[in-house]
N, C-alpha and C. Protein backbone atom coordinates (compact mmCIF):
# COMPACT_ATOMS: atom_id res chain seq x y z
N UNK A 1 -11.09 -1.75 -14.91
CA UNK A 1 -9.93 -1.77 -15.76
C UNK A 1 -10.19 -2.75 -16.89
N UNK A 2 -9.77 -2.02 -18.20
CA UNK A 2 -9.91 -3.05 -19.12
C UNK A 2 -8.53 -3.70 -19.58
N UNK A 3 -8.24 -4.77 -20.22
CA UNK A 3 -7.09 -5.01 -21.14
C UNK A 3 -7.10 -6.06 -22.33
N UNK A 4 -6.60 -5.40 -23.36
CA UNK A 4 -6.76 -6.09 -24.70
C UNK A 4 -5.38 -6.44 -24.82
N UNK A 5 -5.66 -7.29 -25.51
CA UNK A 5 -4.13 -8.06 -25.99
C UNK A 5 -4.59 -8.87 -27.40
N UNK A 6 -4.09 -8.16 -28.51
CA UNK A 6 -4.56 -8.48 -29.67
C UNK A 6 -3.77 -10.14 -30.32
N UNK A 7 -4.39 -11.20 -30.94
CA UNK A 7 -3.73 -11.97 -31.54
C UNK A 7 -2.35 -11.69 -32.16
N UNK A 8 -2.38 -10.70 -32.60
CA UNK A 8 -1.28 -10.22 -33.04
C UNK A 8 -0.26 -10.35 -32.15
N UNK A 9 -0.04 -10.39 -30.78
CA UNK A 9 0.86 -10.55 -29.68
C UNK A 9 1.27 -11.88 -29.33
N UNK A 10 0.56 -13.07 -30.29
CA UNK A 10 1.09 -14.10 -29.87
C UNK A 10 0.00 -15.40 -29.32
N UNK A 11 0.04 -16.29 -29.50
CA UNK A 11 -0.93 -17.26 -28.92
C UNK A 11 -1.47 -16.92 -27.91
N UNK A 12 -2.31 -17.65 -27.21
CA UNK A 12 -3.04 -17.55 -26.13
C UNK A 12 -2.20 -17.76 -24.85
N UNK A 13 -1.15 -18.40 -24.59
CA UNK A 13 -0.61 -18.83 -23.39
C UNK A 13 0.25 -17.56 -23.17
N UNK A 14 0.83 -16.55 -24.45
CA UNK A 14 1.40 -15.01 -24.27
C UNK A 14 0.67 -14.25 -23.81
N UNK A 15 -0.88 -14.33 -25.05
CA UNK A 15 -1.40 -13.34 -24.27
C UNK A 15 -2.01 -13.20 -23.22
N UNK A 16 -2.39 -14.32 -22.56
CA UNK A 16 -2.99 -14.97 -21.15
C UNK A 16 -1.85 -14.32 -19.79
N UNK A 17 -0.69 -14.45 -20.23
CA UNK A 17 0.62 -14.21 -19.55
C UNK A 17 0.36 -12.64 -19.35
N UNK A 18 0.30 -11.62 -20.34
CA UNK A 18 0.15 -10.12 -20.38
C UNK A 18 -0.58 -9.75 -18.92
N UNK A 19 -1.97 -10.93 -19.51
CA UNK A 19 -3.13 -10.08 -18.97
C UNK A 19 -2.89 -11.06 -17.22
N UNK A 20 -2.29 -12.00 -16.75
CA UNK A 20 -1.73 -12.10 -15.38
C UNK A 20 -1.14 -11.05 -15.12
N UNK A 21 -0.24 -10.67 -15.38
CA UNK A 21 0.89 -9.74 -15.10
C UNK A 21 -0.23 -8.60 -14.52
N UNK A 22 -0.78 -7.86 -15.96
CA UNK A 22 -1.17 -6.33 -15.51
C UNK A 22 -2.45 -6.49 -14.86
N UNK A 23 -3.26 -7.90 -14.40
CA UNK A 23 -4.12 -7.63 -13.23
C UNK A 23 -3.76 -7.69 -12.23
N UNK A 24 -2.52 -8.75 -12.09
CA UNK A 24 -1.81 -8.92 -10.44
C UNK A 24 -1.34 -7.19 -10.15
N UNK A 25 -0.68 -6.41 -11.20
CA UNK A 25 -0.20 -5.13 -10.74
C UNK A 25 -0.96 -4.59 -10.42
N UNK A 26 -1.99 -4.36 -11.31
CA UNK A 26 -3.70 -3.89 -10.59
C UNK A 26 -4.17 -4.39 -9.21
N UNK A 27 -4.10 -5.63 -8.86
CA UNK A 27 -4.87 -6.21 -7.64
C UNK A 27 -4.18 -5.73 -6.68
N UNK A 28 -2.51 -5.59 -6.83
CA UNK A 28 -1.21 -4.81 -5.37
C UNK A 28 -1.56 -3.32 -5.19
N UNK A 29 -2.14 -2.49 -6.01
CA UNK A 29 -2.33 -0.97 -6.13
C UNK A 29 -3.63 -0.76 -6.52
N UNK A 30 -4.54 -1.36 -6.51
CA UNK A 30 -5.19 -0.77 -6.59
C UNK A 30 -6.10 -0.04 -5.45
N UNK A 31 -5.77 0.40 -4.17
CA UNK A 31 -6.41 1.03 -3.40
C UNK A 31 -5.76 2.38 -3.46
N UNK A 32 -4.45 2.37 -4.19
CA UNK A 32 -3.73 3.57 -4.03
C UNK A 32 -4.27 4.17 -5.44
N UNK A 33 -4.74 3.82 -6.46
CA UNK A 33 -5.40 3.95 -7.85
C UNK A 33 -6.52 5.29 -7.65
N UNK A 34 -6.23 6.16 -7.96
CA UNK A 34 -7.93 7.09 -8.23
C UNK A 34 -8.78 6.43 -8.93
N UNK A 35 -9.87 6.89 -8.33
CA UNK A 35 -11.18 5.77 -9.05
C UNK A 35 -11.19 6.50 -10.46
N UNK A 36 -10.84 6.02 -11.24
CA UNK A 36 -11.01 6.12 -12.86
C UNK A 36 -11.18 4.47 -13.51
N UNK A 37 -11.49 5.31 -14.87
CA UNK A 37 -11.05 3.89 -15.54
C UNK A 37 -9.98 3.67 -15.99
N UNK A 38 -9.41 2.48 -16.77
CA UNK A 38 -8.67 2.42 -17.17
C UNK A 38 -8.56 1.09 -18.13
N UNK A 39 -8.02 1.70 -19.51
CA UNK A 39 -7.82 0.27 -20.12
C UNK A 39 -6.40 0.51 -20.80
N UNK A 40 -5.51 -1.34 -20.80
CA UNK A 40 -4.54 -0.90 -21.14
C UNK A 40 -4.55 -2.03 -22.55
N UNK A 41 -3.38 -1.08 -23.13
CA UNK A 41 -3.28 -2.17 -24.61
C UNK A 41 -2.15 -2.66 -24.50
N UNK A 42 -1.67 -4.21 -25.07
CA UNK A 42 -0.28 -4.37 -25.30
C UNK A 42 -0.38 -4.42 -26.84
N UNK A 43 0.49 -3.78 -27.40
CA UNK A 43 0.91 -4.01 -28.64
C UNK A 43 1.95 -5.39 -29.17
N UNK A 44 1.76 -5.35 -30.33
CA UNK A 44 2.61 -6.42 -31.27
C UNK A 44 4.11 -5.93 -30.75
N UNK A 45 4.82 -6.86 -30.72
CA UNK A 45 6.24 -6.87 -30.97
C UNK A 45 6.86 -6.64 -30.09
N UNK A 46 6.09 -6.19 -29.18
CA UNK A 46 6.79 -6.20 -27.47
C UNK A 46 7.05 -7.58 -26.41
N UNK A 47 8.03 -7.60 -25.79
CA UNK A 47 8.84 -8.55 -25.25
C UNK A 47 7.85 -8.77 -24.02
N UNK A 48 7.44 -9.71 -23.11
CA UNK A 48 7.13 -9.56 -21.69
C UNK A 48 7.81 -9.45 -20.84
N UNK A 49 8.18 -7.98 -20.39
CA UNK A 49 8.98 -7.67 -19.25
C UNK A 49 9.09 -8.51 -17.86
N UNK A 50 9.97 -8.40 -17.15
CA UNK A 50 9.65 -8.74 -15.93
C UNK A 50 8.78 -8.29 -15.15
N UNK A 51 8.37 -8.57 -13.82
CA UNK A 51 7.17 -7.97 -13.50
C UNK A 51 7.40 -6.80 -12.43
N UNK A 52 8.71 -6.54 -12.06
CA UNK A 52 9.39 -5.44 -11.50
C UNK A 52 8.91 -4.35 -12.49
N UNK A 53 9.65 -4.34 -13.56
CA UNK A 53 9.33 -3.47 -14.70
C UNK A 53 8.07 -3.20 -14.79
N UNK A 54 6.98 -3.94 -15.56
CA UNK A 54 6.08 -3.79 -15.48
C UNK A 54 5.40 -2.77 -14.56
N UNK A 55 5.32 -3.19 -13.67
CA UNK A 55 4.67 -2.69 -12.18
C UNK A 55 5.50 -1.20 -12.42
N UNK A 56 6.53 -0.93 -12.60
CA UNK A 56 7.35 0.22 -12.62
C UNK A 56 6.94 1.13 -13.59
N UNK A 57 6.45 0.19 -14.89
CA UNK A 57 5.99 1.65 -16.29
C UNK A 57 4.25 1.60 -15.50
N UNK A 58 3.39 0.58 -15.46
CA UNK A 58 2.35 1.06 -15.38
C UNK A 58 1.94 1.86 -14.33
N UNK A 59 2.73 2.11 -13.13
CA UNK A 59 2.49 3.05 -12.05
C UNK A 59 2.72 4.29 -13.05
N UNK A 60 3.77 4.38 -13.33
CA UNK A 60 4.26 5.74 -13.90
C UNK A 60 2.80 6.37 -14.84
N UNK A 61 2.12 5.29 -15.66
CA UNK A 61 1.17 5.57 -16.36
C UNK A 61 0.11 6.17 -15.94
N UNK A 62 -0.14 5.20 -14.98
CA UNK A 62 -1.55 5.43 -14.17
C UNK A 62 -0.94 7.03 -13.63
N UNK A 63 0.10 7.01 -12.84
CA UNK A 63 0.49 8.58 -12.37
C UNK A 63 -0.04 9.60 -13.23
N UNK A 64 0.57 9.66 -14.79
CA UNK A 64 0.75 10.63 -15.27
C UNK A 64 -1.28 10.67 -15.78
N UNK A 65 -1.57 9.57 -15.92
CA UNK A 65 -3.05 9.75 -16.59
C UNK A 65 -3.73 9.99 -15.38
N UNK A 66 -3.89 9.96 -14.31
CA UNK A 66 -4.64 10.65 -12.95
C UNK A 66 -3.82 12.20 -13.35
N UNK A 67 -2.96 12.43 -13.13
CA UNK A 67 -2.62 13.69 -12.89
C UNK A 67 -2.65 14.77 -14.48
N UNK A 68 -3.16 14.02 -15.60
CA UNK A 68 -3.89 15.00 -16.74
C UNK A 68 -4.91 14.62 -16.62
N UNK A 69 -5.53 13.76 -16.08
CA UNK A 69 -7.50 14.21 -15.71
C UNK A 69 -7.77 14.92 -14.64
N UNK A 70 -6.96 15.63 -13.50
CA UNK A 70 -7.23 16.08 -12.18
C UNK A 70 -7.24 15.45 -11.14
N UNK A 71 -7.08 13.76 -11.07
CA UNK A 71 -6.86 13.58 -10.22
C UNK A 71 -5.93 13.78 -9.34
N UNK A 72 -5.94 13.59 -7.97
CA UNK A 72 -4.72 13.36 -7.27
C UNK A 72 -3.53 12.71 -6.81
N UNK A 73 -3.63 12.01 -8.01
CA UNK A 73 -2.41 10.99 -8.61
C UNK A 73 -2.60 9.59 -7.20
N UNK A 74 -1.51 8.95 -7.09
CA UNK A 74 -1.87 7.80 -6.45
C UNK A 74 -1.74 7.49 -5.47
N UNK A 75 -2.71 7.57 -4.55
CA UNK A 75 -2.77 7.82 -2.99
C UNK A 75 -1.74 6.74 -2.12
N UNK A 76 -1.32 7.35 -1.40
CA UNK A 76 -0.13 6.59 -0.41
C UNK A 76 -0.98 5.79 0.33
């Protein structure tokens, strides 16, 4: 898994914050994850969600991007 978090998002202690968040969500799921890759971007101007949330859009993501490459979306 990759993740960028451009200056544009904010000092280092923001974007340091991003990239905690979406590896801890990664490190809880990732056995349920199809082996793909994956890289995620945060864009400018976005707020840092809670980590409920979080965890809530990037499942949905990972779902929908396993299930338009063929995978079998995210194993129980």
């Amino acid at each position: 898994m990759g993740i960028t978090v451009t200056k544009k998002c904010g000092k280092a202690v923001r974007r340091n914050r991003w990239k905690r968040l979406i590896r801890e969500v990664y490190r809880l799921h990732r056995q349920k994850l199809p082996a793909a890759d994956f890289v995620v971007t945060v864009k400018r101007g976005v707020d840092i969600p809670a980590f409920q949330e979080l965890e809530r859009e990037l499942l949905r993501l990972w779902r929908r991007a396993a299930d338009e490459s063929g995978h079998r979306g995210l194993r129980q």
